[in-house]
Structure formats: structure tokens, C-alpha cells
C-alpha atoms as a PDB file:
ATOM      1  CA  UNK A   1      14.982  69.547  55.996  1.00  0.00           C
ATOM      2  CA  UNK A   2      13.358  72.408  57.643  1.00  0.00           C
ATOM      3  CA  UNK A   3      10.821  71.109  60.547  1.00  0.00           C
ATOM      4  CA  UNK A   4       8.123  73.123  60.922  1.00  0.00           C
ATOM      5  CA  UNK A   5       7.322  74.149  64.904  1.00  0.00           C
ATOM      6  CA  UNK A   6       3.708  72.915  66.875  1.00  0.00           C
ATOM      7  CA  UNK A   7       0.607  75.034  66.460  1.00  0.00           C
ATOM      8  CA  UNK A   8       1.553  75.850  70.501  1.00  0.00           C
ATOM      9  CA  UNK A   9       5.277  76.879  69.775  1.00  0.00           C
ATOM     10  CA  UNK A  10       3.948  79.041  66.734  1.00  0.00           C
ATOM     11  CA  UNK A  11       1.799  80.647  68.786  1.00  0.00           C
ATOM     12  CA  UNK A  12       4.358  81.879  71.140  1.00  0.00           C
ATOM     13  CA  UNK A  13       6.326  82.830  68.069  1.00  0.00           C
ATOM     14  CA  UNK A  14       3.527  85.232  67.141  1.00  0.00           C
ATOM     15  CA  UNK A  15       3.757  86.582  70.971  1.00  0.00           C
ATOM     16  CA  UNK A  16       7.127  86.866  70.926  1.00  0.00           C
ATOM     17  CA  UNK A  17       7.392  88.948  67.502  1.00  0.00           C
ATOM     18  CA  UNK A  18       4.773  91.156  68.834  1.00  0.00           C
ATOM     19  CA  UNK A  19       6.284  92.094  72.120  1.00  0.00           C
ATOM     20  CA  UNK A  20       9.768  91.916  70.820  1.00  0.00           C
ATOM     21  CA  UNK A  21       8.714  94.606  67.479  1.00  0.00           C
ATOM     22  CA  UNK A  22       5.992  96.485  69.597  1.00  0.00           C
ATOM     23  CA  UNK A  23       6.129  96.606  72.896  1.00  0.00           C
ATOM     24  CA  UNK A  24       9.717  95.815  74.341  1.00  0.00           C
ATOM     25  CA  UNK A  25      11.097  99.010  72.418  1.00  0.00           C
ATOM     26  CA  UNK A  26       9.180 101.713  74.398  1.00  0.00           C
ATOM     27  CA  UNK A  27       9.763 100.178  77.754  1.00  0.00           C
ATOM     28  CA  UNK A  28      13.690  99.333  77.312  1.00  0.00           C
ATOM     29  CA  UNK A  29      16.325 100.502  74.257  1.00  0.00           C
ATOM     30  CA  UNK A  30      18.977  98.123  76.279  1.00  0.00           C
ATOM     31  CA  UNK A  31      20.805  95.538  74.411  1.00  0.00           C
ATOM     32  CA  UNK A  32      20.658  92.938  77.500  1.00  0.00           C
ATOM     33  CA  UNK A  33      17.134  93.282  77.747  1.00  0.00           C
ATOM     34  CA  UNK A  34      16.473  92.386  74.536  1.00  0.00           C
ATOM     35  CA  UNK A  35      19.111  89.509  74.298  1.00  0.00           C
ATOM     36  CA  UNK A  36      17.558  88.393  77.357  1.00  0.00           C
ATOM     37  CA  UNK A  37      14.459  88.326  76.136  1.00  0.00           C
ATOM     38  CA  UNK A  38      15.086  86.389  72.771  1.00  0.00           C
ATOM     39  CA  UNK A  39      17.266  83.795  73.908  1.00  0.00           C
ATOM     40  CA  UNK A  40      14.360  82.836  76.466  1.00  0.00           C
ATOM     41  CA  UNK A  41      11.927  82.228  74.192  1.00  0.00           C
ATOM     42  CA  UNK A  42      13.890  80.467  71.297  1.00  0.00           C
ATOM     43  CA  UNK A  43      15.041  78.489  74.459  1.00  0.00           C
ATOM     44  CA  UNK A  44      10.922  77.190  74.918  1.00  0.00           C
ATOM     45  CA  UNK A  45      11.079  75.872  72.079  1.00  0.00           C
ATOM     46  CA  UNK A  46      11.579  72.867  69.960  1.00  0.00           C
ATOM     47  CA  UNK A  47      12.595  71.942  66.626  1.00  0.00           C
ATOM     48  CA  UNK A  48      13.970  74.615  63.963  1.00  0.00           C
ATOM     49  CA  UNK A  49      11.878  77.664  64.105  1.00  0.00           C
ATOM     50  CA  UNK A  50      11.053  79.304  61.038  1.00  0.00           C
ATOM     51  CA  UNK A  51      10.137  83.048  61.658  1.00  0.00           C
ATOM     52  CA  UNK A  52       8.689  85.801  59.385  1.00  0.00           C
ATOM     53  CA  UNK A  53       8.940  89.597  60.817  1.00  0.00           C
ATOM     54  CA  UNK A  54       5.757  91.311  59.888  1.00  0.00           C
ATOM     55  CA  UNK A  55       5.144  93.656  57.276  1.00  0.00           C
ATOM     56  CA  UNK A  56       5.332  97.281  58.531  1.00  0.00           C
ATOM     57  CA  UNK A  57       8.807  96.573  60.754  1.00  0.00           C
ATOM     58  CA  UNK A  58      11.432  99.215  59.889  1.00  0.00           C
ATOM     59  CA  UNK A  59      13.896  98.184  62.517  1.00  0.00           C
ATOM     60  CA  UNK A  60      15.021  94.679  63.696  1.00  0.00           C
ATOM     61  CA  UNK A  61      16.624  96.065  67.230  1.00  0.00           C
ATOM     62  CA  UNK A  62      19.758  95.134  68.664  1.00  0.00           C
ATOM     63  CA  UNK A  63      20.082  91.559  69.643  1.00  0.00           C
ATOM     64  CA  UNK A  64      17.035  90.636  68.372  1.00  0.00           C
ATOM     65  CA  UNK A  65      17.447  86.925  68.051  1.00  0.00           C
ATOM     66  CA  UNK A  66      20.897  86.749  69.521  1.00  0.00           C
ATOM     67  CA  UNK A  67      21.819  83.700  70.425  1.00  0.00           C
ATOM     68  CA  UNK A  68      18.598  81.936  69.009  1.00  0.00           C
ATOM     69  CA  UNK A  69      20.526  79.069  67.403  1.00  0.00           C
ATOM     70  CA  UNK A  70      17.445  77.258  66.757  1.00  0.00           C
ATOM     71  CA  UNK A  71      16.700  79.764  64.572  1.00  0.00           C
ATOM     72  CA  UNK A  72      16.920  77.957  60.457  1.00  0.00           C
ATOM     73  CA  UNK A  73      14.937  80.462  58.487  1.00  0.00           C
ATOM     74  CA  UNK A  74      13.839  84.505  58.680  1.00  0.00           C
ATOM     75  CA  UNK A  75      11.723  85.796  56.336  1.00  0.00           C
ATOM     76  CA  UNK A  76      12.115  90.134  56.075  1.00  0.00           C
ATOM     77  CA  UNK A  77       9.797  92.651  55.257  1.00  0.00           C
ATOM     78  CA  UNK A  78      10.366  95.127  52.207  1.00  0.00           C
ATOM     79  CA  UNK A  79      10.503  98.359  53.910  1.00  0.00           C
ATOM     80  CA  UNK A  80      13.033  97.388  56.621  1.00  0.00           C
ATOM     81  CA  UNK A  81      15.667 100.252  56.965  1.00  0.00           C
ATOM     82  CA  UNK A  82      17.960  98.821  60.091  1.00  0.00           C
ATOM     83  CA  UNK A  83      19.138  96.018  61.331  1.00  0.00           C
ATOM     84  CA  UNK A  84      20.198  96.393  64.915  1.00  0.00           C
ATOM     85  CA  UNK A  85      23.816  95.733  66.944  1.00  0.00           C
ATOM     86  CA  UNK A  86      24.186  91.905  66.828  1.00  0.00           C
ATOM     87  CA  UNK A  87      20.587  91.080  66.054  1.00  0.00           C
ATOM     88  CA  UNK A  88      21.688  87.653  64.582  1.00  0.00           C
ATOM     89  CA  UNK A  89      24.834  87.100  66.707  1.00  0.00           C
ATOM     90  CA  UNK A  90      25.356  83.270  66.731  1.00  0.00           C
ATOM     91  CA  UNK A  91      22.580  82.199  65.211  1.00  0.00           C
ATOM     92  CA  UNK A  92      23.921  78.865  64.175  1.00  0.00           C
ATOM     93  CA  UNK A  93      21.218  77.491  61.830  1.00  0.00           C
ATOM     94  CA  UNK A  94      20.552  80.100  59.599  1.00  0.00           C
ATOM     95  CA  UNK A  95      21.990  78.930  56.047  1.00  0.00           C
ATOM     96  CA  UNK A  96      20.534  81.956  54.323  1.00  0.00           C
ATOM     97  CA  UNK A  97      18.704  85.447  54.631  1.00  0.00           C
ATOM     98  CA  UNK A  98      17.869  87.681  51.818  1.00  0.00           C
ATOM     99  CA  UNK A  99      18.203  91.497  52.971  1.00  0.00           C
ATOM    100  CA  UNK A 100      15.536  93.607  51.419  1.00  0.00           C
ATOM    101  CA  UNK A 101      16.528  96.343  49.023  1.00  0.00           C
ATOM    102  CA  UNK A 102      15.025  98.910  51.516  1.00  0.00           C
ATOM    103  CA  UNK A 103      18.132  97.873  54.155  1.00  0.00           C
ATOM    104  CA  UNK A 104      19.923 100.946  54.282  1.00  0.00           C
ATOM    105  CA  UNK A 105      21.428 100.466  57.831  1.00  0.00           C
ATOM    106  CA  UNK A 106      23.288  97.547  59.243  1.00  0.00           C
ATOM    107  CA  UNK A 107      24.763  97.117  62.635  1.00  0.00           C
ATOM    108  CA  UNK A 108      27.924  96.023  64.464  1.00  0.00           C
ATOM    109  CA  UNK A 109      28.503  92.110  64.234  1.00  0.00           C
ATOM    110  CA  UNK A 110      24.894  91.584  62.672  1.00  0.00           C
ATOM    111  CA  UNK A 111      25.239  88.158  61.659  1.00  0.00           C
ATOM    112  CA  UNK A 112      28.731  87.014  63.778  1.00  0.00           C
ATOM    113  CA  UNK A 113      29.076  83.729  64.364  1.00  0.00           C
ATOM    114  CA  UNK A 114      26.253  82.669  62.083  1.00  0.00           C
ATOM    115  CA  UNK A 115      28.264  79.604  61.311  1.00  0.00           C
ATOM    116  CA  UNK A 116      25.953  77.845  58.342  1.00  0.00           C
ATOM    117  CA  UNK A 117      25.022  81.003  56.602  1.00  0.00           C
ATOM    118  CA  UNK A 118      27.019  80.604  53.436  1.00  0.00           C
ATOM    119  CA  UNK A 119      26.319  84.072  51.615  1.00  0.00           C
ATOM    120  CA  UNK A 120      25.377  87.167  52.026  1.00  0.00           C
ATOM    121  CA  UNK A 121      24.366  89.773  49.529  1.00  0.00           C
ATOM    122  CA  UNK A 122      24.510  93.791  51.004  1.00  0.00           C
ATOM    123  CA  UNK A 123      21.936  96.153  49.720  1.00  0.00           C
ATOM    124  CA  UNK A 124      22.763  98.292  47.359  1.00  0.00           C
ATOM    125  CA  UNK A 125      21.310 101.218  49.915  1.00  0.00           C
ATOM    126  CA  UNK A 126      24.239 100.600  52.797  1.00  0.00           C
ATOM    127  CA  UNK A 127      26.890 102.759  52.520  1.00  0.00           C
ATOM    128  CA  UNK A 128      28.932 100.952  55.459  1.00  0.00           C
ATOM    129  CA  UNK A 129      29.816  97.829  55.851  1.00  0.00           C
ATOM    130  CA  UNK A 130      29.914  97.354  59.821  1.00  0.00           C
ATOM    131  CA  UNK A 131      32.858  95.935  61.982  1.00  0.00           C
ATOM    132  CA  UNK A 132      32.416  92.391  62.898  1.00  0.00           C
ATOM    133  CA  UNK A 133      29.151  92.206  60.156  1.00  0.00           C
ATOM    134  CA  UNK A 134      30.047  88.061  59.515  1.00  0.00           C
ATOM    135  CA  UNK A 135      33.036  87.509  61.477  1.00  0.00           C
ATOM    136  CA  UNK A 136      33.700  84.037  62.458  1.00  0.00           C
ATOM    137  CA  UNK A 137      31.496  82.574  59.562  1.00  0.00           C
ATOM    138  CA  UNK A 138      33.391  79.613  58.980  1.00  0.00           C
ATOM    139  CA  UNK A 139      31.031  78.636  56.084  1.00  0.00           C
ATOM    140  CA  UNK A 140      30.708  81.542  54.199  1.00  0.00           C
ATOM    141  CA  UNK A 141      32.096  80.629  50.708  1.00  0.00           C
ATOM    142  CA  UNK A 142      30.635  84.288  48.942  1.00  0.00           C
ATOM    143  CA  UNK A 143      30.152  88.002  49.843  1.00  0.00           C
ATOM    144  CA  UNK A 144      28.829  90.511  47.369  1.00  0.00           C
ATOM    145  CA  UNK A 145      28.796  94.162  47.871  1.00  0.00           C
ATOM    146  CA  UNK A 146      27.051  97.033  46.920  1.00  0.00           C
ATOM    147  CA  UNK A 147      28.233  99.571  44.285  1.00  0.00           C
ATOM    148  CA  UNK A 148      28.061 102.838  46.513  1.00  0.00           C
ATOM    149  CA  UNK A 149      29.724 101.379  49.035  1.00  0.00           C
ATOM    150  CA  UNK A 150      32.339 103.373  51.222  1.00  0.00           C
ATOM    151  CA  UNK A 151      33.300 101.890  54.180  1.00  0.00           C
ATOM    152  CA  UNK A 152      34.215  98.294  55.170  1.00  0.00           C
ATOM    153  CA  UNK A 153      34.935  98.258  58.587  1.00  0.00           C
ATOM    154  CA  UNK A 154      37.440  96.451  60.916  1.00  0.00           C
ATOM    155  CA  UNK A 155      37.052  92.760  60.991  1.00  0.00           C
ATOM    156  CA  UNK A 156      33.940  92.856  58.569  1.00  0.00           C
ATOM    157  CA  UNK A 157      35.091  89.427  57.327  1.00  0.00           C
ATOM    158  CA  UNK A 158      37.470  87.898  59.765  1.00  0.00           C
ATOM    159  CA  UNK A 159      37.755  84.167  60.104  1.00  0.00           C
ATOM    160  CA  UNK A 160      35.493  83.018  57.464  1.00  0.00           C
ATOM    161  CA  UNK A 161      37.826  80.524  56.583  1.00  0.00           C
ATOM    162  CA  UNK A 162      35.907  79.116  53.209  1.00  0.00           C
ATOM    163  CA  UNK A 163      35.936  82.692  51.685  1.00  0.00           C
ATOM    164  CA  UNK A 164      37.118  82.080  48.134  1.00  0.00           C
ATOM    165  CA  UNK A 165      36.049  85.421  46.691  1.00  0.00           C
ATOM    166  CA  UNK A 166      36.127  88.883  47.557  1.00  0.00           C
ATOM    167  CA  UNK A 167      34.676  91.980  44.949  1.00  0.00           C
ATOM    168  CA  UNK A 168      35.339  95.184  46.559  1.00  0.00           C
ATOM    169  CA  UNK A 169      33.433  97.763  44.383  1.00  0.00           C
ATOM    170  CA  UNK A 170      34.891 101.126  43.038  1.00  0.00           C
ATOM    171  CA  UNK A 171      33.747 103.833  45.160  1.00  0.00           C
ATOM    172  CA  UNK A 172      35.209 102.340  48.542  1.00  0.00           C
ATOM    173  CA  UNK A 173      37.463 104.868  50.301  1.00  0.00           C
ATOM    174  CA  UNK A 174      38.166 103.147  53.579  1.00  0.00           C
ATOM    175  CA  UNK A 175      39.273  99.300  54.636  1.00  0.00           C
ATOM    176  CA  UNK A 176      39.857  98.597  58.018  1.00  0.00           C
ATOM    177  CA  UNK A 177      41.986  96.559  60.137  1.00  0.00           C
ATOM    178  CA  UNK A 178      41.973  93.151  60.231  1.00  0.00           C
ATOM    179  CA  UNK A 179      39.014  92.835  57.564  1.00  0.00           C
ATOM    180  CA  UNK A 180      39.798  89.231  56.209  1.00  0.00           C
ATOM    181  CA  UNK A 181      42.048  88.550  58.631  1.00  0.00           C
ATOM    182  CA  UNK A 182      42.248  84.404  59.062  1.00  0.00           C
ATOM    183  CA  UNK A 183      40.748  83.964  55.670  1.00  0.00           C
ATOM    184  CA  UNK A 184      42.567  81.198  54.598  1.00  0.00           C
ATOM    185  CA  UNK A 185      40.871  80.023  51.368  1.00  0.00           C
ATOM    186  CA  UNK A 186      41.139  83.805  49.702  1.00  0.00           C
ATOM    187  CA  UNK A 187      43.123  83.416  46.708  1.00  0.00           C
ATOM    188  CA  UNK A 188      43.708  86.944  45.362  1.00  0.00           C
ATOM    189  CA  UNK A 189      42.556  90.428  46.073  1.00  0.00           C
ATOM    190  CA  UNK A 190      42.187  93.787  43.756  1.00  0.00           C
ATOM    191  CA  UNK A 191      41.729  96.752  45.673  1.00  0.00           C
ATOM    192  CA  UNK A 192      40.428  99.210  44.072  1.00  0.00           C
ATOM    193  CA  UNK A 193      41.655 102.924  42.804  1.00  0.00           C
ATOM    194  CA  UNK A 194      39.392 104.965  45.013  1.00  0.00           C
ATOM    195  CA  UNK A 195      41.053 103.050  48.075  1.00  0.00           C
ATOM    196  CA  UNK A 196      42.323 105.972  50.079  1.00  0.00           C
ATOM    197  CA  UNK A 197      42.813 104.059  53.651  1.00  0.00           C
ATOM    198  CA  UNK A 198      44.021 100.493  53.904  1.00  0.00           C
ATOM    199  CA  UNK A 199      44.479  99.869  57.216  1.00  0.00           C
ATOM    200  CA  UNK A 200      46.650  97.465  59.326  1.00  0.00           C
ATOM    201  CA  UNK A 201      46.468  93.371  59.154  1.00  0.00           C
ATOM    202  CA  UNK A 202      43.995  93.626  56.226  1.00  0.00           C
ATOM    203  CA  UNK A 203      44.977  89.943  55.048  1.00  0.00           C
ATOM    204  CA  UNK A 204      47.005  88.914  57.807  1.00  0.00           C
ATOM    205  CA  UNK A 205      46.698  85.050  57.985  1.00  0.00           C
ATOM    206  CA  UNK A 206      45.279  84.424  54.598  1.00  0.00           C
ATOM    207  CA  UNK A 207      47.157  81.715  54.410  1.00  0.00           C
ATOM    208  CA  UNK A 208      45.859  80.820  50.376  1.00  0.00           C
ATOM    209  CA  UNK A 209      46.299  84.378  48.928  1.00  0.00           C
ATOM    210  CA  UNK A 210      48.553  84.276  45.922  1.00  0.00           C
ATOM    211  CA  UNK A 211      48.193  87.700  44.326  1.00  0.00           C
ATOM    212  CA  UNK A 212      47.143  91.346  45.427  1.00  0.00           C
ATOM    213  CA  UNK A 213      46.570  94.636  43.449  1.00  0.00           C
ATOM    214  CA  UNK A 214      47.080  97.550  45.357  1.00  0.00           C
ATOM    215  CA  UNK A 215      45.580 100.779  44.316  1.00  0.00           C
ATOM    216  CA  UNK A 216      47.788 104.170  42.427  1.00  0.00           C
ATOM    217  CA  UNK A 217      46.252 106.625  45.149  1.00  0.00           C
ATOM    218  CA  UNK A 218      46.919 105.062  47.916  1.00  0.00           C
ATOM    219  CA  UNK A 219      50.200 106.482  49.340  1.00  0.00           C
ATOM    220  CA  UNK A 220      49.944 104.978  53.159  1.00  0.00           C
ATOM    221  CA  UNK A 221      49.353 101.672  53.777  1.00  0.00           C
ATOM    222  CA  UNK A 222      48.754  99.635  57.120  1.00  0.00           C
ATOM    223  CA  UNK A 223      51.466  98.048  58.837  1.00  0.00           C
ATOM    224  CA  UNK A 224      51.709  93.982  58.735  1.00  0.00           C
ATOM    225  CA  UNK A 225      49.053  93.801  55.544  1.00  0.00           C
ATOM    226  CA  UNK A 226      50.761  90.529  54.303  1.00  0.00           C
ATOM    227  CA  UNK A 227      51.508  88.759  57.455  1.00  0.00           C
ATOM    228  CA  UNK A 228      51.450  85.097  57.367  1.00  0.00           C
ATOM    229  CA  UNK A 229      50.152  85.018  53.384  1.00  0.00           C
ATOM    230  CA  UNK A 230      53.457  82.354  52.783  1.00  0.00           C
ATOM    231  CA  UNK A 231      51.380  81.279  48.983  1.00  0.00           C
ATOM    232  CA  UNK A 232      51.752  85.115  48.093  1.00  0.00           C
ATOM    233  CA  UNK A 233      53.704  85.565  44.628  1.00  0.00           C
ATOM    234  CA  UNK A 234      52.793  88.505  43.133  1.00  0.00           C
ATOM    235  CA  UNK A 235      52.110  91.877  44.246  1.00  0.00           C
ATOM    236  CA  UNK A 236      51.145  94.445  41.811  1.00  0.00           C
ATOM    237  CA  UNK A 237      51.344  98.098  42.932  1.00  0.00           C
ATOM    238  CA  UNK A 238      49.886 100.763  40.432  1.00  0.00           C
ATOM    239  CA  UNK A 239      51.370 103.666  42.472  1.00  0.00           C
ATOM    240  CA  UNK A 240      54.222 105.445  40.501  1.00  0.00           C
ATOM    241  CA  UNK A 241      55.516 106.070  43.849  1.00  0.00           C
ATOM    242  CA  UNK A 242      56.540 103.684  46.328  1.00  0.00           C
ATOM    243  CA  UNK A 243      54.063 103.628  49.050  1.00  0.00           C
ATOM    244  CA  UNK A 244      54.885 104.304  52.699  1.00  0.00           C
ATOM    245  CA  UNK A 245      54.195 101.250  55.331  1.00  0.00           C
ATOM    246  CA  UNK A 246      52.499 102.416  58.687  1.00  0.00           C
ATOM    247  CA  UNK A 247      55.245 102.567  61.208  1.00  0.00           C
ATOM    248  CA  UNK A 248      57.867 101.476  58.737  1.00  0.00           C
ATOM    249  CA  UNK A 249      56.427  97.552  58.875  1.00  0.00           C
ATOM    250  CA  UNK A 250      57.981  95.250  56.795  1.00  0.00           C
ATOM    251  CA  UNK A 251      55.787  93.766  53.721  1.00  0.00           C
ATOM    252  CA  UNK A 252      56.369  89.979  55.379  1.00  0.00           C
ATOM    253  CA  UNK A 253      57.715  89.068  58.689  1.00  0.00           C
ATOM    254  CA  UNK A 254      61.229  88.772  59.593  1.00  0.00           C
ATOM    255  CA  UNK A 255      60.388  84.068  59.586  1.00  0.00           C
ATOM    256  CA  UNK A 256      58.949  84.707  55.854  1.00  0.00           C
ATOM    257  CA  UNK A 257      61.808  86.724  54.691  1.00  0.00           C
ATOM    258  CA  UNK A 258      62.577  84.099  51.751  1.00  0.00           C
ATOM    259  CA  UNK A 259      59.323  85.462  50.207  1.00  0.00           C
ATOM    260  CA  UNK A 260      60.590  88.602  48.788  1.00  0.00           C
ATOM    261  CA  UNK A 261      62.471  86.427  46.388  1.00  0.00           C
ATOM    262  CA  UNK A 262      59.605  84.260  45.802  1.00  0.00           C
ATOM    263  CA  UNK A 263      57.206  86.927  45.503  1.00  0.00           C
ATOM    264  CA  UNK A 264      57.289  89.107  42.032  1.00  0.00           C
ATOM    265  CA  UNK A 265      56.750  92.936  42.488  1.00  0.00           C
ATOM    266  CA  UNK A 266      54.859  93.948  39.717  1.00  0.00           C
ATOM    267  CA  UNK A 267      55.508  98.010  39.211  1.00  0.00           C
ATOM    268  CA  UNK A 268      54.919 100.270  36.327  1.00  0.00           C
ATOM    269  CA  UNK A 269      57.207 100.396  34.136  1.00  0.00           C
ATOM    270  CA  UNK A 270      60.649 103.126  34.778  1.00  0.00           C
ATOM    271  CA  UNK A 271      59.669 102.604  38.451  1.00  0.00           C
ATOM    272  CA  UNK A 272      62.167 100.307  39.281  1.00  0.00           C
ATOM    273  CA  UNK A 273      64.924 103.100  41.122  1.00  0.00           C
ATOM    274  CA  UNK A 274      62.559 104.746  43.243  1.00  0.00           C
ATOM    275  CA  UNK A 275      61.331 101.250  44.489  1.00  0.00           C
ATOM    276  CA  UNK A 276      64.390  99.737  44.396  1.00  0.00           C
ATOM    277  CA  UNK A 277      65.655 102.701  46.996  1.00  0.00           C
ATOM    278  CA  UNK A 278      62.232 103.008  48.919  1.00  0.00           C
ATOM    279  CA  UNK A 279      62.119 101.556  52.334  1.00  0.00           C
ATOM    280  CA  UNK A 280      60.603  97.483  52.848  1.00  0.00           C
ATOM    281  CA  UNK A 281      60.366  98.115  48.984  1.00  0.00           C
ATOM    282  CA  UNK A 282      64.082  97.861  47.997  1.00  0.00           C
ATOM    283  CA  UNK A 283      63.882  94.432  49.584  1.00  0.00           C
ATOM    284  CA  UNK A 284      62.618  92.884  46.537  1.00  0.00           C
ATOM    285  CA  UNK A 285      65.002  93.867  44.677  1.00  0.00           C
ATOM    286  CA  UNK A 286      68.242  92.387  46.778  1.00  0.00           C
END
């Protein structure tokens, strides 16, 4: 149950939002400052604080409410375009936050370490998913992403360990490292054919994942993508030729070797010699 904040602590709210949206900003653009200057104030007060940013705010700056874990419940204005560097880092009562559909830009580790927010639906105007947008999450059961989309950056997604689902849209052309690393309740993964860049550790550590589709185009993959996934049985890849591993990285490490027996290799059909005599590949097939 959401308690509402004294008639004095909701007047410093006010204060706060209007020195924080339009003051602060001309006299520093630094990240402590701001930080600084957010955690003192949700420090004043008592109680969960329920805040709504004012109509005519484009830009929620970096570190906004960092560290504000007070904070249960933000209310934002159509017509925001950015949300800043870490503006919700650790914010540890939030549970939810609709973006507006006028987000177009998020920043770096937005909402990290927002450990009750559960979901979190992406704009359909943001092209880029940031690194480190809901890392550590450890509640987040569901992520959905824009069509449009064509960037997820590194660590987007690491160590939310309830993530059950993941729909990456067609149109993404780059996944970085580490992205749902520590994921451990991901069950399968399709990645799709525009895919050009997977990069290193993708799904190391998701330690539920039983089956991933990997993409026709995509002719280097990152090094170590599989890494500690010991429930993985079936990998299908729709490439008709065997993709090469970044620095020559096994699929599995050398202590889960017994899983290229247990795992099925799903190829298209007449494929089986070139695989069979590819690099990490062929070790299916022994």
C-alpha cells in the first residue's frame, strides 16, 4: 500500500522538482551534482514518496533520483524525449513506470538496480537499447521491445534472475556482450534474421536456457555465448554455413563437455559435412 507523504514533505517535493527540472540544469550539467542533490532530499523525507514530473519536461537529467530508494511511484509527462545516465539507478521501490510514447532517448543504466520493478515496456521511438538499462533487476519477470529497434547494448539485461521471456524484434542488427548474462530463469531464445553482431557471453550463466535459434546471416559469433547454460538441448542454426566462433571459443566449456552429446544441433538439411568438419562445430557430431 502506497503511503502518501505530509502536506510539509510534499511541499519540498514540489521544491525539489522545480530546482532539480529548472534551475539545477543551467548552473551544473555534472552527474555528481545532481546525484548529490536528489539523494539529499529523498533522504528528508519519510514514508514512500509518490512523485509526478510536470507537464512540459523533455528531459529527466542524469541521476535524477539516483539512489532515491524511497521512491514507490513516478508519474511521466507525454512529451518527454530523454531520460538521463542513471536517472533511476537503485531506486528500490519502484514496482512500475510507464514510459511515454514520446521517449525516444534512454540512457546508460537508467533503471539499474531497480530491484521491485517487475516490467518494463520500451517505446516504440528508441532505437537503442542502452548498456546496463535494468541490470541487476532481480524481479523483473518481462521485457518488451520496440519494433524498430537496433541496438541492445552490453549488459542491457544482466542479472535479472526472474527473466522468463525475452522477444527480440526483427530489425535488431547488434547484441552486445554479456546482455542476459546471469539470467537464470530464461528458458529459450530466437534471435532473429537481421542479427548481424552477436557478441561475446550473450547468455553466459543462464543457467535455465534449454533451446536457442541462431540467425542464417550471422556468420561471426561471440566467443563463450553458451557458457554455463548446462539445461541447453537444442541449438538450431539456420546458417547453411557453419558459423565462425570469436577467437575460436568453444560452444561449452571444457567442465560441460558432456553437453555436446546431450545437446541436439539442429541444421538445415544436407548441412551435415560442412558442420561436421567446421571447427567447435564438428564436436557434435563425435
Amino acid at each position: 500500500m502506497i503511503k502518501f507523504v505530509k502536506k510539509k514533505e510534499m511541499s519540498l517535493i514540489r521544491k525539489y522538482l522545480f530546482v532539480l527540472f529548472t534551475v539545477l540544469p543551467f548552473f551544473s550539467s555534472t552527474a555528481s551534482v545532481l546525484s548529490e542533490f536528489a539523494s539529499k532530499v529523498c533522504g528528508m523525507m519519510s514514508g514512500d514518496i509518490v512523485v509526478t514530473v510536470p507537464e512540459g519536461v523533455t528531459d529527466i537529467p542524469d541521476y535524477a533520483f539516483a539512489d532515491c530508494s524511497s521512491l514507490k511511484e513516478v508519474t511521466l509527462p507525454e512529451g518527454l524525449k530523454t531520460i538521463g545516465d542513471y536517472a533511476f539507478l537503485g531506486c528500490t521501490g519502484i514496482e512500475m513506470i510507464r514510459l511515454p510514447d514520446s521517449v525516444e532517448l534512454l540512457g546508460e543504466g537508467a533503471f539499474r538496480e531497480c530491484s521491485a520493478l517487475r516490467s518494463l515496456e520500451v517505446p516504440q521511438g528508441v532505437k537503442k537499447v542502452p548498456r546496463y538499462l535494468c541490470a541487476w533487476n532481480e524481479n523483473m519477470v518481462c521485457v518488451s521491445l520496440p519494433e524498430g529497434l537496433k541496438d541492445i547494448g552490453s549488459h542491457a539485461f544482466a542479472y535479472c534472475a526472474k527473466l522468463e521471456r525475452v522477444n527480440i524484434p526483427q530489425g535488431v542488427e547488434h547484441i552486445g556482450s554479456n546482455v542476459w548474462s546471469m539470467c537464470g530463469s530464461l528458458k529459450e531464445i530466437e534471435i532473429p534474421s537481421s542479427v548481424t553482431e552477436l557478441e561475446s557471453y550473450a547468455f553466459s550463466d543462464c543457467s535455465s536456457l534449454t533451446k536457442a535459434v541462431l540467425p542464417a546471416n550471422n556468420h561471426l559469433l561471440g566467443e563463450w555465448l553458451f557458457i554455463g547454460c548446462g539445461l541447453l538441448r537444442e541449438i538450431v542454426c539456420e546458417s547453411p554455413e557453419p558459423p565462425t566462433f570469436d577467437c575460436g571459443s568453444p560452444v561449452f566449456d571444457e567442465s560441460e563437455a558432456a553437453l555436446y552429446r546431450e545437446c541436439r544441433l539442429k541444421i538445415l538439411p544436407g548441412k551435415e559435412p560442412l558442420y561436421s568438419a567446421a571447427p567447435v562445430w564438428r564436436r557434435f557430431f563425435e
